[in-house]
N, C-alpha and C. Protein backbone atom coordinates (compact mmCIF):
# COMPACT_ATOMS: atom_id res chain seq x y z
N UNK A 1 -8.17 23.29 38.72
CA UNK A 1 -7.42 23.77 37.59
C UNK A 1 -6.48 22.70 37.05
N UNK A 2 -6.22 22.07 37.85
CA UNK A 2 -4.96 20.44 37.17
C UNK A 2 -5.82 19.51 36.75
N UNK A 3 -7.01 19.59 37.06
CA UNK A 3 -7.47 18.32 36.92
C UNK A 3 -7.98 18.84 34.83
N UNK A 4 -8.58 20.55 35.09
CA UNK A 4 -8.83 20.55 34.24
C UNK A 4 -7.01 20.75 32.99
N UNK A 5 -6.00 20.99 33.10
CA UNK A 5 -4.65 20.80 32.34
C UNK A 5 -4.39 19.41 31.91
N UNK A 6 -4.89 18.50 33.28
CA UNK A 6 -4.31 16.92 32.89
C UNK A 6 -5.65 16.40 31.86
N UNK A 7 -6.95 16.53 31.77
CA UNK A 7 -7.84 16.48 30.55
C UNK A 7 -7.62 17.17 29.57
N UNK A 8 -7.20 18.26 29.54
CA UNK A 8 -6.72 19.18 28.31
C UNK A 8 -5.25 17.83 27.43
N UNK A 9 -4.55 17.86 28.12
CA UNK A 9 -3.19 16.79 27.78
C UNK A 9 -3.65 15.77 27.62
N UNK A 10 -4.75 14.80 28.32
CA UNK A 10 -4.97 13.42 27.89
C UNK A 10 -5.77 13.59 26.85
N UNK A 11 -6.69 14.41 26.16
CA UNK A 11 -7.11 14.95 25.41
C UNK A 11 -6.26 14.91 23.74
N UNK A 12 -5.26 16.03 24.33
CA UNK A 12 -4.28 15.94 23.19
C UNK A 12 -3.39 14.88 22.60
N UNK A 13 -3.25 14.19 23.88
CA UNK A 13 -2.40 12.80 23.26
C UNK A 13 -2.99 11.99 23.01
N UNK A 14 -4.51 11.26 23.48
CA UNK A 14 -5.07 10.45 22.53
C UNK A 14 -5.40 10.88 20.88
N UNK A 15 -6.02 12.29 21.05
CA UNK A 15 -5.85 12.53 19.29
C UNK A 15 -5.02 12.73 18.51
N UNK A 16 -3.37 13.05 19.02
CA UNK A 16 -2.71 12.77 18.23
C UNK A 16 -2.14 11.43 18.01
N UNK A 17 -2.22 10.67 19.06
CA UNK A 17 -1.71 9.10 18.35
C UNK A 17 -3.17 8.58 17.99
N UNK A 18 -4.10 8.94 17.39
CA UNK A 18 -4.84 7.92 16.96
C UNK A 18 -4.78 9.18 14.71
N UNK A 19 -4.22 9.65 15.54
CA UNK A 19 -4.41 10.51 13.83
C UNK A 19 -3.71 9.54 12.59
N UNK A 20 -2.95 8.70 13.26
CA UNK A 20 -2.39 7.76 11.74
C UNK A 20 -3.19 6.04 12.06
N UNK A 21 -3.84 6.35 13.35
CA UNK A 21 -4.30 4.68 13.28
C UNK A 21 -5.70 4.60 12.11
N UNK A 22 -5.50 3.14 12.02
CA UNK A 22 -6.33 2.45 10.96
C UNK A 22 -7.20 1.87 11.59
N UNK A 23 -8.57 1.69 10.88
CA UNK A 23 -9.45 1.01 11.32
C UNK A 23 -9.22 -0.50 10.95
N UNK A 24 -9.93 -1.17 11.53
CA UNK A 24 -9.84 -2.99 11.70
C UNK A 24 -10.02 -3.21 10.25
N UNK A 25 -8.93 -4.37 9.50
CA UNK A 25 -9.39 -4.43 8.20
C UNK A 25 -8.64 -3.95 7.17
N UNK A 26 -7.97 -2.45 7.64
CA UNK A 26 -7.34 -1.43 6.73
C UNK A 26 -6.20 -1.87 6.83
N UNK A 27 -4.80 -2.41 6.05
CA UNK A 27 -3.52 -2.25 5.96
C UNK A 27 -3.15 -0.99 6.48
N UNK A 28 -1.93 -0.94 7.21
CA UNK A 28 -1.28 0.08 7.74
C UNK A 28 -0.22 0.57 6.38
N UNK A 29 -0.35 1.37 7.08
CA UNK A 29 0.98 2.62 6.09
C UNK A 29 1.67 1.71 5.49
N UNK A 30 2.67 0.95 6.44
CA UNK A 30 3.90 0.39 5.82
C UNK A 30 3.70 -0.87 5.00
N UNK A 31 2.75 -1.73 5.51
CA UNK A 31 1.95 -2.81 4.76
C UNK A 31 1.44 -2.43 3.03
N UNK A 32 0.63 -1.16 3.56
CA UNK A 32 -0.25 -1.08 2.31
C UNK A 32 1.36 -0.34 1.33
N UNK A 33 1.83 0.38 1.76
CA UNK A 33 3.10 0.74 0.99
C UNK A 33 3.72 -0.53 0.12
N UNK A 34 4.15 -1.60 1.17
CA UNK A 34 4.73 -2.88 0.32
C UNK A 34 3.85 -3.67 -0.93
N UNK A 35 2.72 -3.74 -0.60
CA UNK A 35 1.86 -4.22 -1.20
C UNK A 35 1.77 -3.42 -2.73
N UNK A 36 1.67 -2.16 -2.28
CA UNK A 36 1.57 -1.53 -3.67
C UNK A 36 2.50 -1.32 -4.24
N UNK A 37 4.10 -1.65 -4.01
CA UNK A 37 5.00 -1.40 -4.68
C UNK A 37 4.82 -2.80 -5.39
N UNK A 38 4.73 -3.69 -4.46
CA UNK A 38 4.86 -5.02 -5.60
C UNK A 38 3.72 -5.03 -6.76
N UNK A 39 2.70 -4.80 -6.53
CA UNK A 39 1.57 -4.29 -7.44
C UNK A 39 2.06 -3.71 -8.29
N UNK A 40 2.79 -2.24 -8.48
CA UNK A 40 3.35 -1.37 -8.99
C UNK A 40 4.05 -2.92 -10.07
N UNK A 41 5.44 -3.09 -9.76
CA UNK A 41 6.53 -3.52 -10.16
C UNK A 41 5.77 -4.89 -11.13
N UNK A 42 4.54 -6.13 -10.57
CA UNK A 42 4.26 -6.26 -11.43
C UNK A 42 3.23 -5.92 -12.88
N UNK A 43 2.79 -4.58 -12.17
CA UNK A 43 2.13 -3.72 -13.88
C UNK A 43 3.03 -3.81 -14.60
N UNK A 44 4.38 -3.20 -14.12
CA UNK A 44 5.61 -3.40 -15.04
C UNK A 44 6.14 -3.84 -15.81
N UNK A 45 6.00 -5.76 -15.12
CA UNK A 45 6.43 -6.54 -15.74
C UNK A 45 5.68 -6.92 -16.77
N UNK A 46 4.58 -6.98 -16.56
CA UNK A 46 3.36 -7.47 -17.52
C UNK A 46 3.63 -6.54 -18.69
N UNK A 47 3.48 -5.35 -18.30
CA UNK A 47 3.09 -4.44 -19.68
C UNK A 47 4.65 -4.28 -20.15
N UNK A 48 5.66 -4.61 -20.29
CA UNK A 48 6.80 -5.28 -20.75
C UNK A 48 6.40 -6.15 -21.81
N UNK A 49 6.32 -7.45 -21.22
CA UNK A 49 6.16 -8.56 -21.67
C UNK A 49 5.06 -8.67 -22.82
N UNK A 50 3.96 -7.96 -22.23
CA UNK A 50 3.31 -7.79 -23.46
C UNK A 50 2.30 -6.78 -23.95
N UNK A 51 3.50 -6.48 -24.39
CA UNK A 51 3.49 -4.58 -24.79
C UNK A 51 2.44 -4.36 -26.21
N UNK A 52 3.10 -5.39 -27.09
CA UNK A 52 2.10 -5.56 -28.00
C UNK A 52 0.97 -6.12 -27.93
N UNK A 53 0.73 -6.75 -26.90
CA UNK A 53 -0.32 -8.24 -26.74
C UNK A 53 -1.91 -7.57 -26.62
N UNK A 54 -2.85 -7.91 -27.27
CA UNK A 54 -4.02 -7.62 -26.96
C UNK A 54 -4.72 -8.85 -26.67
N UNK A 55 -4.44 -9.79 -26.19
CA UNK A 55 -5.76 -10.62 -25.77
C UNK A 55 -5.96 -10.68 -24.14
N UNK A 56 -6.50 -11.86 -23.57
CA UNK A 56 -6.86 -11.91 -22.29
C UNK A 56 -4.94 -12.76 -21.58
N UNK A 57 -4.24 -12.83 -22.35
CA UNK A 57 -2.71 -13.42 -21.52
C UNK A 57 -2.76 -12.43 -20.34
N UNK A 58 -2.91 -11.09 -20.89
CA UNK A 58 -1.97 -9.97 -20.17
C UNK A 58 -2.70 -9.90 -18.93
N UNK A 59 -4.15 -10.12 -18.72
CA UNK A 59 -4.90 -9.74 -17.55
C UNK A 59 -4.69 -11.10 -17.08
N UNK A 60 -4.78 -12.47 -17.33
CA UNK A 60 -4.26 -13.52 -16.70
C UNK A 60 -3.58 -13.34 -15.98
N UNK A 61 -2.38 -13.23 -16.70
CA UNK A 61 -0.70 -12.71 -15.90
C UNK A 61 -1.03 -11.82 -14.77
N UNK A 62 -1.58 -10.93 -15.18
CA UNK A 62 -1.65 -9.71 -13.85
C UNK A 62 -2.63 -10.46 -12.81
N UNK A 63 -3.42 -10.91 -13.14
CA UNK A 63 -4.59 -11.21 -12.30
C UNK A 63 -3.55 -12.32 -11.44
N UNK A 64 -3.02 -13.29 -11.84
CA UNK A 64 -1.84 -14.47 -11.41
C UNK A 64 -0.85 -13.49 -10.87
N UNK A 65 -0.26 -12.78 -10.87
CA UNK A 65 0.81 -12.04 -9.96
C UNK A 65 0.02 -11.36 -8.70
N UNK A 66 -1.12 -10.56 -9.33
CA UNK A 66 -1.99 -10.08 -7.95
C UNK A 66 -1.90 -11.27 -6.90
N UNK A 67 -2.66 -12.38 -7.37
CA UNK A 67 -2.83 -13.62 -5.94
C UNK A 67 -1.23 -13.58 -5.41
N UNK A 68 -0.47 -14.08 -6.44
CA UNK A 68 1.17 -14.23 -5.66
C UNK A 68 1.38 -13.48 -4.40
N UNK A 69 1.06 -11.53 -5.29
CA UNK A 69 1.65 -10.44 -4.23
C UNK A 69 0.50 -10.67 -2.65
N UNK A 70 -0.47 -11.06 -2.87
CA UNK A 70 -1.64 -11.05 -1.40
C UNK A 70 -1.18 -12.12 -0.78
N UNK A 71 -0.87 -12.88 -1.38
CA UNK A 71 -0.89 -14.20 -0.42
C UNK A 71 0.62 -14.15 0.09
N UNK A 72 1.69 -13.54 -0.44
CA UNK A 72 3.07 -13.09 -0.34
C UNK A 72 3.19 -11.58 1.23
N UNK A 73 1.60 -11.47 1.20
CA UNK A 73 1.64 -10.02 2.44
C UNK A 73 0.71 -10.77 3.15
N UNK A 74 0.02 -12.11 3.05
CA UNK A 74 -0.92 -12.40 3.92
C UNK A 74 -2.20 -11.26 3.78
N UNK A 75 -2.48 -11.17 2.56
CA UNK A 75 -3.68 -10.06 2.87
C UNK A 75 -4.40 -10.55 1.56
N UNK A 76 -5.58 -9.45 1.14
CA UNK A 76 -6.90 -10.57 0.31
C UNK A 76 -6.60 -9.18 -0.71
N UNK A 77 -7.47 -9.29 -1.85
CA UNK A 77 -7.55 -8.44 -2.81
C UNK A 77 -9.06 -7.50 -2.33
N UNK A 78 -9.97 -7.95 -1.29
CA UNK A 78 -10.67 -7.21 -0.66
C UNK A 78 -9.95 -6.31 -0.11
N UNK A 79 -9.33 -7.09 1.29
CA UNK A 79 -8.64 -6.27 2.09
C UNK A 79 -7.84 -4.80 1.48
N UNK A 80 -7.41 -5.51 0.33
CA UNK A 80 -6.24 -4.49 -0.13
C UNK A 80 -7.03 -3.44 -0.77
N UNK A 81 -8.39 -3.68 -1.53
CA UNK A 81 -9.21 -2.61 -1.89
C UNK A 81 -9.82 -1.84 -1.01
N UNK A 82 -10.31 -2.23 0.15
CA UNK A 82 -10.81 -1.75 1.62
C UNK A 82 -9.65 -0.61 2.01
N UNK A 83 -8.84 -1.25 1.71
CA UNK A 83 -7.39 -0.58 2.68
C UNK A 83 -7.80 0.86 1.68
N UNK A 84 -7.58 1.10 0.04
CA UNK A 84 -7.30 2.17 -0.32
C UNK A 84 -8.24 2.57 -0.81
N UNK A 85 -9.33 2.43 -0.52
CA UNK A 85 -10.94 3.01 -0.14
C UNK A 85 -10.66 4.18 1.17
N UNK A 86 -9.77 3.29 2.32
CA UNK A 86 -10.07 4.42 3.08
C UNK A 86 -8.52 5.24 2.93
N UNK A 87 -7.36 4.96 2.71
CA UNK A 87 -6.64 6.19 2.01
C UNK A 87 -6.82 6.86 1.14
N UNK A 88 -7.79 6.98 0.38
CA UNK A 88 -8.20 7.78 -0.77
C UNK A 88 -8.77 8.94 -0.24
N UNK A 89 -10.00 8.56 1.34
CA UNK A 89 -10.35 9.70 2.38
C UNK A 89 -9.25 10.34 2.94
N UNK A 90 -7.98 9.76 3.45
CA UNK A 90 -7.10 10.55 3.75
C UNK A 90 -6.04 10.96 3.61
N UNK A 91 -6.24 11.85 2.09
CA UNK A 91 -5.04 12.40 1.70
C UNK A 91 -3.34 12.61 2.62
N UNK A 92 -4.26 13.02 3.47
CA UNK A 92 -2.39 13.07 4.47
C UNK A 92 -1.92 11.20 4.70
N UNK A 93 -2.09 10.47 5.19
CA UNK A 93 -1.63 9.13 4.54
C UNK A 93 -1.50 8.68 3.73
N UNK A 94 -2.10 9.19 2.63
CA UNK A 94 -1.71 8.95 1.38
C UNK A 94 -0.64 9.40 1.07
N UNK A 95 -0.28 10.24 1.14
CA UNK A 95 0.86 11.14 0.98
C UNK A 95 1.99 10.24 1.60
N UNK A 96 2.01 10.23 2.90
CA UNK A 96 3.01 9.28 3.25
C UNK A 96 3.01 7.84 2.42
N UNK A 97 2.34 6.95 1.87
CA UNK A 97 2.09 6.14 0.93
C UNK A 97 3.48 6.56 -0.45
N UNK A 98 2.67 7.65 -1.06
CA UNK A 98 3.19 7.63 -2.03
C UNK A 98 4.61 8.43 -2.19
N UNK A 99 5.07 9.15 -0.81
CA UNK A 99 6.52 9.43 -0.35
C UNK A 99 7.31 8.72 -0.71
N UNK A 100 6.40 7.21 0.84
CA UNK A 100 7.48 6.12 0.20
C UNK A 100 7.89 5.37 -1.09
N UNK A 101 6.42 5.40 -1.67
CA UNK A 101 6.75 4.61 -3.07
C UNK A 101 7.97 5.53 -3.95
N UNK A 102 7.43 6.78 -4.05
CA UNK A 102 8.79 7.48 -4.58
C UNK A 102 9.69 7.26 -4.34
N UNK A 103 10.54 7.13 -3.00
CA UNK A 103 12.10 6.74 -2.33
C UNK A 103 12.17 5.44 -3.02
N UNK A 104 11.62 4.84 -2.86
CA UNK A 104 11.85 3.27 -2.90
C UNK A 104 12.08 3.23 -4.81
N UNK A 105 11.26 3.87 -5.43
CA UNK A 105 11.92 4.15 -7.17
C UNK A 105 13.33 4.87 -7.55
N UNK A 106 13.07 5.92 -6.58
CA UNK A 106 14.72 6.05 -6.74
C UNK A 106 15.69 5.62 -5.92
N UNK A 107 15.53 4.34 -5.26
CA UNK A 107 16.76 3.69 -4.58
C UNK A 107 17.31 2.88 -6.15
N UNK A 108 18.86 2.55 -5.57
CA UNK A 108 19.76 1.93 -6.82
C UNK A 108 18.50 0.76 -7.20
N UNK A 109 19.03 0.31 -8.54
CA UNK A 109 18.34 -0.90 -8.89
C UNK A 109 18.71 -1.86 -8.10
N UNK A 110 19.43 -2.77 -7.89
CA UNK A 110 20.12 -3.68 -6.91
C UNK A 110 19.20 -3.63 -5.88
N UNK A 111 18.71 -2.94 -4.73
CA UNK A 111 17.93 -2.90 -3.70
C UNK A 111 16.48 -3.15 -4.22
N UNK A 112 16.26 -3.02 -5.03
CA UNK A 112 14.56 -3.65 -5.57
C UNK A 112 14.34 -4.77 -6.11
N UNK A 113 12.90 -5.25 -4.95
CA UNK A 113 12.64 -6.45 -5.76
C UNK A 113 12.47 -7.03 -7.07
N UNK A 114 12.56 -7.65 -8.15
CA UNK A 114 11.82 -7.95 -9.10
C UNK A 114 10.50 -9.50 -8.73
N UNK A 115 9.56 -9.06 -9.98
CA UNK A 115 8.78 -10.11 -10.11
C UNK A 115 8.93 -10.76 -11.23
N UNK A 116 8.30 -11.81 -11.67
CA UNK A 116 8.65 -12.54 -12.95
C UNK A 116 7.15 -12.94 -12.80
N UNK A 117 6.13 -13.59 -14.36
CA UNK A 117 5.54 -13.61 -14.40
C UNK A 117 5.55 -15.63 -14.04
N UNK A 118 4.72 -15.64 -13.58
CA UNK A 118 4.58 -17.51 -13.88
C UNK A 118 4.31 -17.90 -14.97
């Protein structure tokens, strides 16, 4: 009967700590969180800057801030698409994802990064 309680428990605690792990490849929560805020912040800047602009500047710019923000997290624009390929399957991390991005918009201005375009 213990032997079968202590499998019941090792049971339960491997599936609950593997319920937020990531597979090899995938940015974690807090990673893929940073990543997409800076992503976020420079859509921002771009579509600012050129609000009116219709030619190819504006996707330059963005496309040139994307490399900055990957190579700024050590991660690839694969990786980072891989990563939210598989949070898109799991809504409950996602959720935590976009929690944080919320907090982090309404912290004061002062505490947030800015980007600038090159």
């Amino acid at each position: 009967m213990k032997f079968l309680v202590a499998f019941f428990l090792f049971f339960f605690l491997i599936s609950c700590t593997s319920k937020q792990k990531v597979p090899e490849g995938v940015l974690p929560v807090p990673k893929l969180s940073a990543v997409m805020w800076d992503v976020m912040q420079a859509d921002a800047v771009v579509s600012r800057r050129y609000s009116a602009d219709t030619s190819l500047k504006r996707f330059d710019t963005s496309i040139q801030l994307y490399r900055q923000i990957f190579q700024a997290h050590h991660t690839s624009a694969e990786q980072f698409k891989k990563s939210i390929r598989f949070y898109e399957a799991r809504p409950d991390l996602l959720q935590i994802i976009f929690d944080s991005l919320q907090r982090r918009a309404e912290a004061p201005a002062d505490s947030t990064k800015h980007l600038s375009p090159v």
